[in-house]
Every structure is written in C-alpha cells, then in structure tokens.
C-alpha atoms as a PDB file:
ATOM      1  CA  UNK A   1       8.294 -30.747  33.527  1.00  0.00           C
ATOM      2  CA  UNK A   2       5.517 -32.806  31.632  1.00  0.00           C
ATOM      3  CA  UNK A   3       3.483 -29.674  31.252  1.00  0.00           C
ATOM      4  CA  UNK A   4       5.916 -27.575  29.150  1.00  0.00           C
ATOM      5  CA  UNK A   5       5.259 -29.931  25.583  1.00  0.00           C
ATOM      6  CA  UNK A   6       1.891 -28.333  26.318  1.00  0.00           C
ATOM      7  CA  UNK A   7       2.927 -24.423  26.109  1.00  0.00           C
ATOM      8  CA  UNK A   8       4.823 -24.651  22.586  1.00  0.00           C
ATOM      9  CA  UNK A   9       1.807 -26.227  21.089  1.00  0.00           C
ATOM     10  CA  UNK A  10      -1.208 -23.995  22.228  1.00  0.00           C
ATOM     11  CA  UNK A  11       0.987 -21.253  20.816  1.00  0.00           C
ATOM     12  CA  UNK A  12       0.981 -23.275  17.644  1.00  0.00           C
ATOM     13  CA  UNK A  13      -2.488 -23.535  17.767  1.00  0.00           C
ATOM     14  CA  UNK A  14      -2.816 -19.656  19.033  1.00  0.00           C
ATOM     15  CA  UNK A  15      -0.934 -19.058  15.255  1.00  0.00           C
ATOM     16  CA  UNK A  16      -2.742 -20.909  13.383  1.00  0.00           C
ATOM     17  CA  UNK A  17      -5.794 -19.186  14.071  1.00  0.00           C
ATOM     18  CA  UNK A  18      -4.305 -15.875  13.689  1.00  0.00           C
ATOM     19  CA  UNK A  19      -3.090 -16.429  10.349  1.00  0.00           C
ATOM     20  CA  UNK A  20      -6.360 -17.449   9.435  1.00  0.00           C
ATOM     21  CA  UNK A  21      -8.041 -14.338  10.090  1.00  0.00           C
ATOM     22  CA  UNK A  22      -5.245 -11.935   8.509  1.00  0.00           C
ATOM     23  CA  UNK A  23      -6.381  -9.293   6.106  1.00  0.00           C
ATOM     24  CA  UNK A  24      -4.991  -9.975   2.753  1.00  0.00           C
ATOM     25  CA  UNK A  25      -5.524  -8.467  -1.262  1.00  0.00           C
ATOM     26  CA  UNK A  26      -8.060 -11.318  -2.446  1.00  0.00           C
ATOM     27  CA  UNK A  27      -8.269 -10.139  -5.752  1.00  0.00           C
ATOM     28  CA  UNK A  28      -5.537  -7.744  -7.749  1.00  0.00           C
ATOM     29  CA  UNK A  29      -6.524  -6.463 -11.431  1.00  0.00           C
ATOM     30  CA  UNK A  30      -3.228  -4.732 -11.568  1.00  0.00           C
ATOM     31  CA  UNK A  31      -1.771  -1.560 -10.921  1.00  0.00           C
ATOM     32  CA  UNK A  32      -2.741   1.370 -12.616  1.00  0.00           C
ATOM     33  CA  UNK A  33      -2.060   2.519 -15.653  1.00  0.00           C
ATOM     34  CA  UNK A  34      -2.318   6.349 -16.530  1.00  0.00           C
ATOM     35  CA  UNK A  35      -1.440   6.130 -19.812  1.00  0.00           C
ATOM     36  CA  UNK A  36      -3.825   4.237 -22.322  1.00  0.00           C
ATOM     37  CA  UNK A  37      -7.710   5.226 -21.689  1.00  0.00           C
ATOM     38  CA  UNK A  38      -9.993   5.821 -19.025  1.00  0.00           C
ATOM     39  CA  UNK A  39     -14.050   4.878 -19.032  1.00  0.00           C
ATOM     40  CA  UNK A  40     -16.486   7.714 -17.353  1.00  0.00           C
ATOM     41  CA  UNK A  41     -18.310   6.829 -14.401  1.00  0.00           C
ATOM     42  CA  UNK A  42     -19.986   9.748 -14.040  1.00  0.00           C
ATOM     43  CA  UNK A  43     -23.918  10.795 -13.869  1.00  0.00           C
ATOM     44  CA  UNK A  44     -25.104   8.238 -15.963  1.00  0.00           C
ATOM     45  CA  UNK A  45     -22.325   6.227 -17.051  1.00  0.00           C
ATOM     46  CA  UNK A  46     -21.510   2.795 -15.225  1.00  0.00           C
ATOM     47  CA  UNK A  47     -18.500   0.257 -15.371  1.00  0.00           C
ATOM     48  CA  UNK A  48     -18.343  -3.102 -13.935  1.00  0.00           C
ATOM     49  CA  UNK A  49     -15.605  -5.695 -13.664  1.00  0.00           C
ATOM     50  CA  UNK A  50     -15.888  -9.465 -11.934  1.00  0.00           C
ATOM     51  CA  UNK A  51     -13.180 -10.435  -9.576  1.00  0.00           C
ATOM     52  CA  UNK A  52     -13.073 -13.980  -8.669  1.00  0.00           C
ATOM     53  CA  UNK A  53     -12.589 -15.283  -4.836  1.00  0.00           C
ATOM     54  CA  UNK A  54     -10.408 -18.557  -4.148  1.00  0.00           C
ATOM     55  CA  UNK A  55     -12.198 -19.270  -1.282  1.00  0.00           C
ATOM     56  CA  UNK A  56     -15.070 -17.644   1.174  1.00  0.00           C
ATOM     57  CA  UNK A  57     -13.605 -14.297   2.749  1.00  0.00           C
ATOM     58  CA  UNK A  58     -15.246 -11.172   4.499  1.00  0.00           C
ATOM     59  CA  UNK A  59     -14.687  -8.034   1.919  1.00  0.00           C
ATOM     60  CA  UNK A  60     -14.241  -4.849   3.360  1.00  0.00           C
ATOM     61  CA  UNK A  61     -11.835  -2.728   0.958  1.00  0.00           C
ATOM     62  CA  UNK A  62     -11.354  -1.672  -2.625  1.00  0.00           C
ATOM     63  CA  UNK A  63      -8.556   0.005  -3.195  1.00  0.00           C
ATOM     64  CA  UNK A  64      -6.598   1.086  -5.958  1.00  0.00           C
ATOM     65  CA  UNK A  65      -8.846   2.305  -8.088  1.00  0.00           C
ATOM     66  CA  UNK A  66      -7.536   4.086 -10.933  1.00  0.00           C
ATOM     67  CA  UNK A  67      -9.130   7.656 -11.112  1.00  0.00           C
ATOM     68  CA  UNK A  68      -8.302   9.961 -13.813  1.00  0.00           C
ATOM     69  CA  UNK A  69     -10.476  13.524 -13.117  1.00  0.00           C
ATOM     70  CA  UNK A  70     -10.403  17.329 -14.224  1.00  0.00           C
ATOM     71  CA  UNK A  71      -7.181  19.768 -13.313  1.00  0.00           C
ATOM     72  CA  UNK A  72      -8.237  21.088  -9.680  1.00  0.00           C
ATOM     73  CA  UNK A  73     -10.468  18.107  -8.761  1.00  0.00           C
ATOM     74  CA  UNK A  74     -10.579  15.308  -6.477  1.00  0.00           C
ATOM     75  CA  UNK A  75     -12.710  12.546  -6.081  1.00  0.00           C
ATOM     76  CA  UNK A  76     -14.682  12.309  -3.281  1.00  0.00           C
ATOM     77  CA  UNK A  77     -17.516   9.506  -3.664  1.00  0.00           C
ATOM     78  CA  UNK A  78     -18.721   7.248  -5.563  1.00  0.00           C
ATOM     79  CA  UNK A  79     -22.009   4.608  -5.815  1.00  0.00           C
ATOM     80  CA  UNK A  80     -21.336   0.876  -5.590  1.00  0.00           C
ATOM     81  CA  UNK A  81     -23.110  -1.866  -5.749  1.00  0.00           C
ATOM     82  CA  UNK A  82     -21.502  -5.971  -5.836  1.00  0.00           C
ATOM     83  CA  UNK A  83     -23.278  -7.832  -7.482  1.00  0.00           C
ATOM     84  CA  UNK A  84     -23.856 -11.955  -8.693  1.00  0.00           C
ATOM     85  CA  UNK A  85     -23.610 -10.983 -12.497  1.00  0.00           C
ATOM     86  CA  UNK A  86     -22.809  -8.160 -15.202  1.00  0.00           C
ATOM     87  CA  UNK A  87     -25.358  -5.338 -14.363  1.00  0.00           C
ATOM     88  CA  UNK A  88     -28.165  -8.201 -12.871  1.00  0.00           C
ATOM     89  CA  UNK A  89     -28.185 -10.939 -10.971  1.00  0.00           C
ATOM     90  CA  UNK A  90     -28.620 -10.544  -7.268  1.00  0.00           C
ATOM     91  CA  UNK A  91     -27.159  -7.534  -5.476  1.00  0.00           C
ATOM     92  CA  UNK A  92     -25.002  -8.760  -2.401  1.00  0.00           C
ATOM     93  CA  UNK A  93     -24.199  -4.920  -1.411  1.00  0.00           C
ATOM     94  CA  UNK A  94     -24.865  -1.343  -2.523  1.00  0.00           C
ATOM     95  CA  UNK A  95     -24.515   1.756  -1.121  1.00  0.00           C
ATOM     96  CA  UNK A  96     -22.474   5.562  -1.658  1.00  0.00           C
ATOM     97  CA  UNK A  97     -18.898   5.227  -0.332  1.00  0.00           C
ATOM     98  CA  UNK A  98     -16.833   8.116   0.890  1.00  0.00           C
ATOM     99  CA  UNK A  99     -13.329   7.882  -1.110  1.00  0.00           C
ATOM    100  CA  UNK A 100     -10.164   8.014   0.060  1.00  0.00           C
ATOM    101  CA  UNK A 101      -7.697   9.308  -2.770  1.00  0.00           C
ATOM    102  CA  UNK A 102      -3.989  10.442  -3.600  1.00  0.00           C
ATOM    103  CA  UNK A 103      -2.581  11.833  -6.734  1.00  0.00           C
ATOM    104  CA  UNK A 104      -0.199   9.412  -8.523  1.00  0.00           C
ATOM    105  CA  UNK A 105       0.420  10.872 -11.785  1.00  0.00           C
ATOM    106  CA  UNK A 106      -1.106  12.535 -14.914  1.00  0.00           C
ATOM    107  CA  UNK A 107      -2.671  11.224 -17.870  1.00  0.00           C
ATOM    108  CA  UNK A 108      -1.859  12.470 -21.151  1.00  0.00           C
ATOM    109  CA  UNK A 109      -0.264  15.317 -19.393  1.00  0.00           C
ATOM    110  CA  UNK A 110      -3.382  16.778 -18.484  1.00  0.00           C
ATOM    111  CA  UNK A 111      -5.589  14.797 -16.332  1.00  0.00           C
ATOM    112  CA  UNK A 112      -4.882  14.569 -12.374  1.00  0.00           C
ATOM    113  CA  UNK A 113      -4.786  10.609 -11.998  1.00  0.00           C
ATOM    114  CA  UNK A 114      -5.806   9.442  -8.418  1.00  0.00           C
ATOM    115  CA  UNK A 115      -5.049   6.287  -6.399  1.00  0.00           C
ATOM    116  CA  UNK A 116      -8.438   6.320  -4.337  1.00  0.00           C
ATOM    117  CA  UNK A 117     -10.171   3.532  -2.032  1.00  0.00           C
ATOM    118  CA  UNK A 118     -13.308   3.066   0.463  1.00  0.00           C
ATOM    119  CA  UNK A 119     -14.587   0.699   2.354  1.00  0.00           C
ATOM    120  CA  UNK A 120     -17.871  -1.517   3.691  1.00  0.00           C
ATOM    121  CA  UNK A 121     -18.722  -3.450   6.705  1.00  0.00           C
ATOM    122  CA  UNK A 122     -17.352  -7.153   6.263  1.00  0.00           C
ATOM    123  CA  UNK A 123     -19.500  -8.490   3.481  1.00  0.00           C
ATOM    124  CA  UNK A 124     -19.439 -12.240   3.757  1.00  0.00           C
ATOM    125  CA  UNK A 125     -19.006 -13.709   0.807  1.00  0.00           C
ATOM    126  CA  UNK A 126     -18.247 -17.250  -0.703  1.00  0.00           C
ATOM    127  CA  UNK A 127     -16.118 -18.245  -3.221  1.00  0.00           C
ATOM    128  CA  UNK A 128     -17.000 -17.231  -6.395  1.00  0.00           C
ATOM    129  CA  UNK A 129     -16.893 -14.756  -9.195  1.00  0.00           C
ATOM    130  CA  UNK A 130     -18.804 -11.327  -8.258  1.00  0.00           C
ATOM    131  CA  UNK A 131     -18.789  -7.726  -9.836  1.00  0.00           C
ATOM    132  CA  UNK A 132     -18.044  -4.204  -8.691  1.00  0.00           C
ATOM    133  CA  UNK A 133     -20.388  -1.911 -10.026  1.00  0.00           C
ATOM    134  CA  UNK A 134     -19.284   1.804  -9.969  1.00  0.00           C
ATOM    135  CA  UNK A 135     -21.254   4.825 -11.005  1.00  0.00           C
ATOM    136  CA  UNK A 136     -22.203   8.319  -9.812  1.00  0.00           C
ATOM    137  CA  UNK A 137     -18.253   9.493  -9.509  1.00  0.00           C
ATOM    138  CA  UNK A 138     -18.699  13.284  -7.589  1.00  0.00           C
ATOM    139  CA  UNK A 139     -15.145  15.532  -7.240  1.00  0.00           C
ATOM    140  CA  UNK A 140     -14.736  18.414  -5.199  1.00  0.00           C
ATOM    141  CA  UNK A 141     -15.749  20.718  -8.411  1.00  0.00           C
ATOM    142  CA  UNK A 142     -18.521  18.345 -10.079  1.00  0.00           C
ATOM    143  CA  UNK A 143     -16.241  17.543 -13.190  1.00  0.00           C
ATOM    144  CA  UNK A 144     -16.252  14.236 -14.590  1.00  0.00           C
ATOM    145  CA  UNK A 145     -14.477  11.397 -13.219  1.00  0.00           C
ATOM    146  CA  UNK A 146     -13.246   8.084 -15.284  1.00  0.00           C
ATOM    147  CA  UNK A 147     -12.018   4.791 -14.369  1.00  0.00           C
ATOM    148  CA  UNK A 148      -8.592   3.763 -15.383  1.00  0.00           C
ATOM    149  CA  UNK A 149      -8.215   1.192 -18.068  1.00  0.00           C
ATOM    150  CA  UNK A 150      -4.997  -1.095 -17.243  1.00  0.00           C
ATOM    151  CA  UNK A 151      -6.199  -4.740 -19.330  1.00  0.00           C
ATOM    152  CA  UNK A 152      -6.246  -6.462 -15.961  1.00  0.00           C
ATOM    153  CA  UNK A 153      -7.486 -10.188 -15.733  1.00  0.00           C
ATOM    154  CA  UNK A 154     -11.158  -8.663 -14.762  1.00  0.00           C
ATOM    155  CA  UNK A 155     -13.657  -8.539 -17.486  1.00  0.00           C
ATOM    156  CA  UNK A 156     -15.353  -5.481 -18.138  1.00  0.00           C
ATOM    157  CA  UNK A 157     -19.012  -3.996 -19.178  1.00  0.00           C
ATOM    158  CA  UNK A 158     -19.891  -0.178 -19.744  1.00  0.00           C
ATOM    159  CA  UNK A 159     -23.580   0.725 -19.636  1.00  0.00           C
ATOM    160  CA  UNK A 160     -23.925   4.244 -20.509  1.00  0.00           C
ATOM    161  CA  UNK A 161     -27.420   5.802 -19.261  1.00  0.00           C
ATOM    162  CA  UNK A 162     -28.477   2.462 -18.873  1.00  0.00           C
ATOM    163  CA  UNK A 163     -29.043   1.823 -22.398  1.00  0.00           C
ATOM    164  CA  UNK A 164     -27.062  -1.236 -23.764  1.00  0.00           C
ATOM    165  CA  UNK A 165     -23.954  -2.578 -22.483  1.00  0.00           C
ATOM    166  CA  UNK A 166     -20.456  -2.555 -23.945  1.00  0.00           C
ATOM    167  CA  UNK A 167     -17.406  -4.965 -23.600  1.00  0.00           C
ATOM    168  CA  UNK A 168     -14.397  -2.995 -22.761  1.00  0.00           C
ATOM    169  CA  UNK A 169     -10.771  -3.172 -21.151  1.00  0.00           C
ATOM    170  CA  UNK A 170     -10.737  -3.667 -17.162  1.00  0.00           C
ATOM    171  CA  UNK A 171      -9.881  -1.455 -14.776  1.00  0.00           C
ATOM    172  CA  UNK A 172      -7.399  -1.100 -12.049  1.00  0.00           C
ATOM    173  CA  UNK A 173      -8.616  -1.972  -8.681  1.00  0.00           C
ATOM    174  CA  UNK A 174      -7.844  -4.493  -5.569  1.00  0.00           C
ATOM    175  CA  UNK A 175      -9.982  -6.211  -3.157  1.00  0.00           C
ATOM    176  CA  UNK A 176      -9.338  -6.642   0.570  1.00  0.00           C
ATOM    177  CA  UNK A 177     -10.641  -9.373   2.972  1.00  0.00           C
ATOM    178  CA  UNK A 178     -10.345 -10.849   5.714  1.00  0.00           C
ATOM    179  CA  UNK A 179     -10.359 -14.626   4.670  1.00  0.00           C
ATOM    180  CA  UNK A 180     -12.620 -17.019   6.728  1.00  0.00           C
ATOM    181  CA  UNK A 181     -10.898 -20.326   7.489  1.00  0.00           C
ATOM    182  CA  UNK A 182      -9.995 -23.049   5.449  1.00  0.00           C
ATOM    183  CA  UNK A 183     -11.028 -26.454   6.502  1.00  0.00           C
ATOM    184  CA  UNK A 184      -7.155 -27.138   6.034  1.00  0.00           C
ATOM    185  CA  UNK A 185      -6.649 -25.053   9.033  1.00  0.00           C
ATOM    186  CA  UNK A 186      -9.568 -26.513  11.274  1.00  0.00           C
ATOM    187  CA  UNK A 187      -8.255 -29.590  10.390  1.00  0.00           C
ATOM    188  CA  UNK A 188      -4.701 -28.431  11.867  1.00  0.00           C
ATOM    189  CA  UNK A 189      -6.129 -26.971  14.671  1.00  0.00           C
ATOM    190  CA  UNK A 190      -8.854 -30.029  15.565  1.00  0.00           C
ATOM    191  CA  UNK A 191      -5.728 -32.730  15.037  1.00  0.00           C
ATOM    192  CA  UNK A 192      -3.687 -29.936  17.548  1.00  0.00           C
ATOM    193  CA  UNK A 193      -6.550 -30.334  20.106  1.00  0.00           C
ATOM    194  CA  UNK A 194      -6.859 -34.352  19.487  1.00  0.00           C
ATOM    195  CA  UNK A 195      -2.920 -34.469  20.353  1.00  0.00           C
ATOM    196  CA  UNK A 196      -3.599 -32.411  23.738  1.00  0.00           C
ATOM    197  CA  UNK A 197      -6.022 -34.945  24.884  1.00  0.00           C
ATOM    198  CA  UNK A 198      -4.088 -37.539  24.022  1.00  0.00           C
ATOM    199  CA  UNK A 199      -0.956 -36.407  25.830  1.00  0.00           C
ATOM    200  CA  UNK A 200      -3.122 -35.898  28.471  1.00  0.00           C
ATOM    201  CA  UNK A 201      -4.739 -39.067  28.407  1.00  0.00           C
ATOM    202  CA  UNK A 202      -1.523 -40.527  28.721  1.00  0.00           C
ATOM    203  CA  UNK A 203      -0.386 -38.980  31.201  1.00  0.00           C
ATOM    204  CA  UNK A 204      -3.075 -39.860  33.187  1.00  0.00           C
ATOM    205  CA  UNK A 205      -2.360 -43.252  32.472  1.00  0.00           C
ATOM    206  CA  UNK A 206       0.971 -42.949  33.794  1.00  0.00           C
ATOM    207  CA  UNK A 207       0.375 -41.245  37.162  1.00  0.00           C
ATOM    208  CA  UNK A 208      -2.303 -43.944  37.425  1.00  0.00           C
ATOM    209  CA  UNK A 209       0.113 -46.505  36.849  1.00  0.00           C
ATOM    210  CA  UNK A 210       2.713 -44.958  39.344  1.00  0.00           C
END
C-alpha cells in the first residue's frame, strides 16, 4: 500500500517529459494569402524572411509556404539555406529540398496557388531570430514560381540576381520543431525525483523505526 503514491507520480514525471519533446508550429507568418502579390524565387531571384524562436528547439519543417506558379505546373523543389542574418551572416543549414505541395486556390484568377512544405534533419537551434532563404523554385514544366506575399510579422529582403537587396512584404510560411526542454520543466521533473527520494527516505525511516 505505501508503494502506490509512487505509480501516480512517475507517470507525472513520464508526462512531463513527453510534453517536452512534442512537435509544435514555432513560428507562424500567417496563412496565405492568394490575393495581393507574389515575389519570384526563381533562377536568380531570392527572398528571405527572419522568424524569431522563443526558446532553443530542433527545426525540421516549413510548411505553408505560399506558392503561386504557371497554369499546369507544380512545384517540386526548391534551394534553402537558414541563415544568422539577411543574405550573410553565418549559414546554420543549406541544401535543395524536395516539396511537398497542394493546390489551395488561384490568384488573380489565373495563377495555380500551392500550399507546399519540406523538410531537414533536426537542426538544433537556439533561441533567436534566423532567416529562411529560398531560391531556385523548379515546377514540373520549368515555369516560374513566386512566393506569396501575406504582410506577416516576418521581415522581408528580395535580392534579384544577387545584385542589391530590396525591402518587401513577408511571406506566408510556418516553422515546425520539436522544442528542447525548458529549465521550467527540468526543474519539475528534478523537484519530482527529489520528492521520490524523500518518500523513500522516509519510509525507510519508518520500517527502521518499527
């Protein structure tokens, strides 16, 4: 009978550490927006927008980007890179990501507008402000592909050919991470351990005494 105050808090403990290691949307620049403007990020032209972590996480996702293309084409990948600063700084992660993409509307009644996403291996990062660099778009017919304007809380640069760099509206886009532990919840978890000992000790004490 004096082990079952034992069982109700490991699992406690047990969901405390889960919870810590959930995947969650880290940073949201809002949904998309199909109807005011869309930059190119195609052969030549790049975009990048900051988004800001709360606290150190492992990124793995982007999703939601905003991609308006040519009638009959679909996005397929795109280059990357994340990055400590506006086109500079030091580059955490680069690469050419396979996208993942559904239709979700038309833009000025003519362009196919596509939800798309890809991902990375975890990508440790700490909190901070970073930027997702995108460039290189290629569709299924080699038209042009552009990144959906939508104003988000994300600021914005468009370098076209690599020759100066522009202020402009964000773009749509969310990131997804796996968050790494706040000392909040070590400190719940260390103070969960402390109180096993204790009961323990304690009961030791007793079946000394007895």
């Amino acid at each position: 009978m004096n082990k079952k105050p034992l069982i109700p808090l490991f699992l406690t403990l047990g969901f405390a550490a889960g919870s810590a290691s959930a995947d969650t949307i880290v940073y949201d620049n809002g949904p998309i927006n199909g109807t005011i403007n869309a930059y190119n990020i195609y052969f030549g032209f790049a975009i990048t927008d900051s988004f800001t972590l709360s606290s150190n996480a492992s990124v793995h996702d982007f999703d939601n980007l905003g991609l308006w293309v040519y009638p009959g084409a679909q996005p397929t990948s795109v280059d990357f890179l994340i990055t400590t600063a506006a086109f500079g700084g030091i580059t955490v992660d680069s690469g050419t990501a396979a996208l993942s993409s559904v239709q979700v509307g038309t833009g000025f009644g003519y362009y196919p507008i596509y939800s798309s996403s890809f991902n990375i291996p975890s990508l440790p990062l700490s909190a901070g402000t970073y930027w997702l660099q995108l460039q290189n778009a290629v569709t299924t017919n080699g038209s042009h592909v552009y990144w959906d304007i939508n104003y988000g809380p994300s600021t914005a640069y468009l370098q076209p050919y690599g020759y100066g760099t522009y202020a402009i509206g964000s773009e749509s886009f969310q990131v997804t991470a796996t968050p790494t532990p706040i000392p909040a919840a070590l400190w719940l978890v260390g103070s969960g351990l402390a109180g096993v000992f204790g009961f323990a000790r304690r009961k030791a004490g007793k079946d000394t005494q007895a």
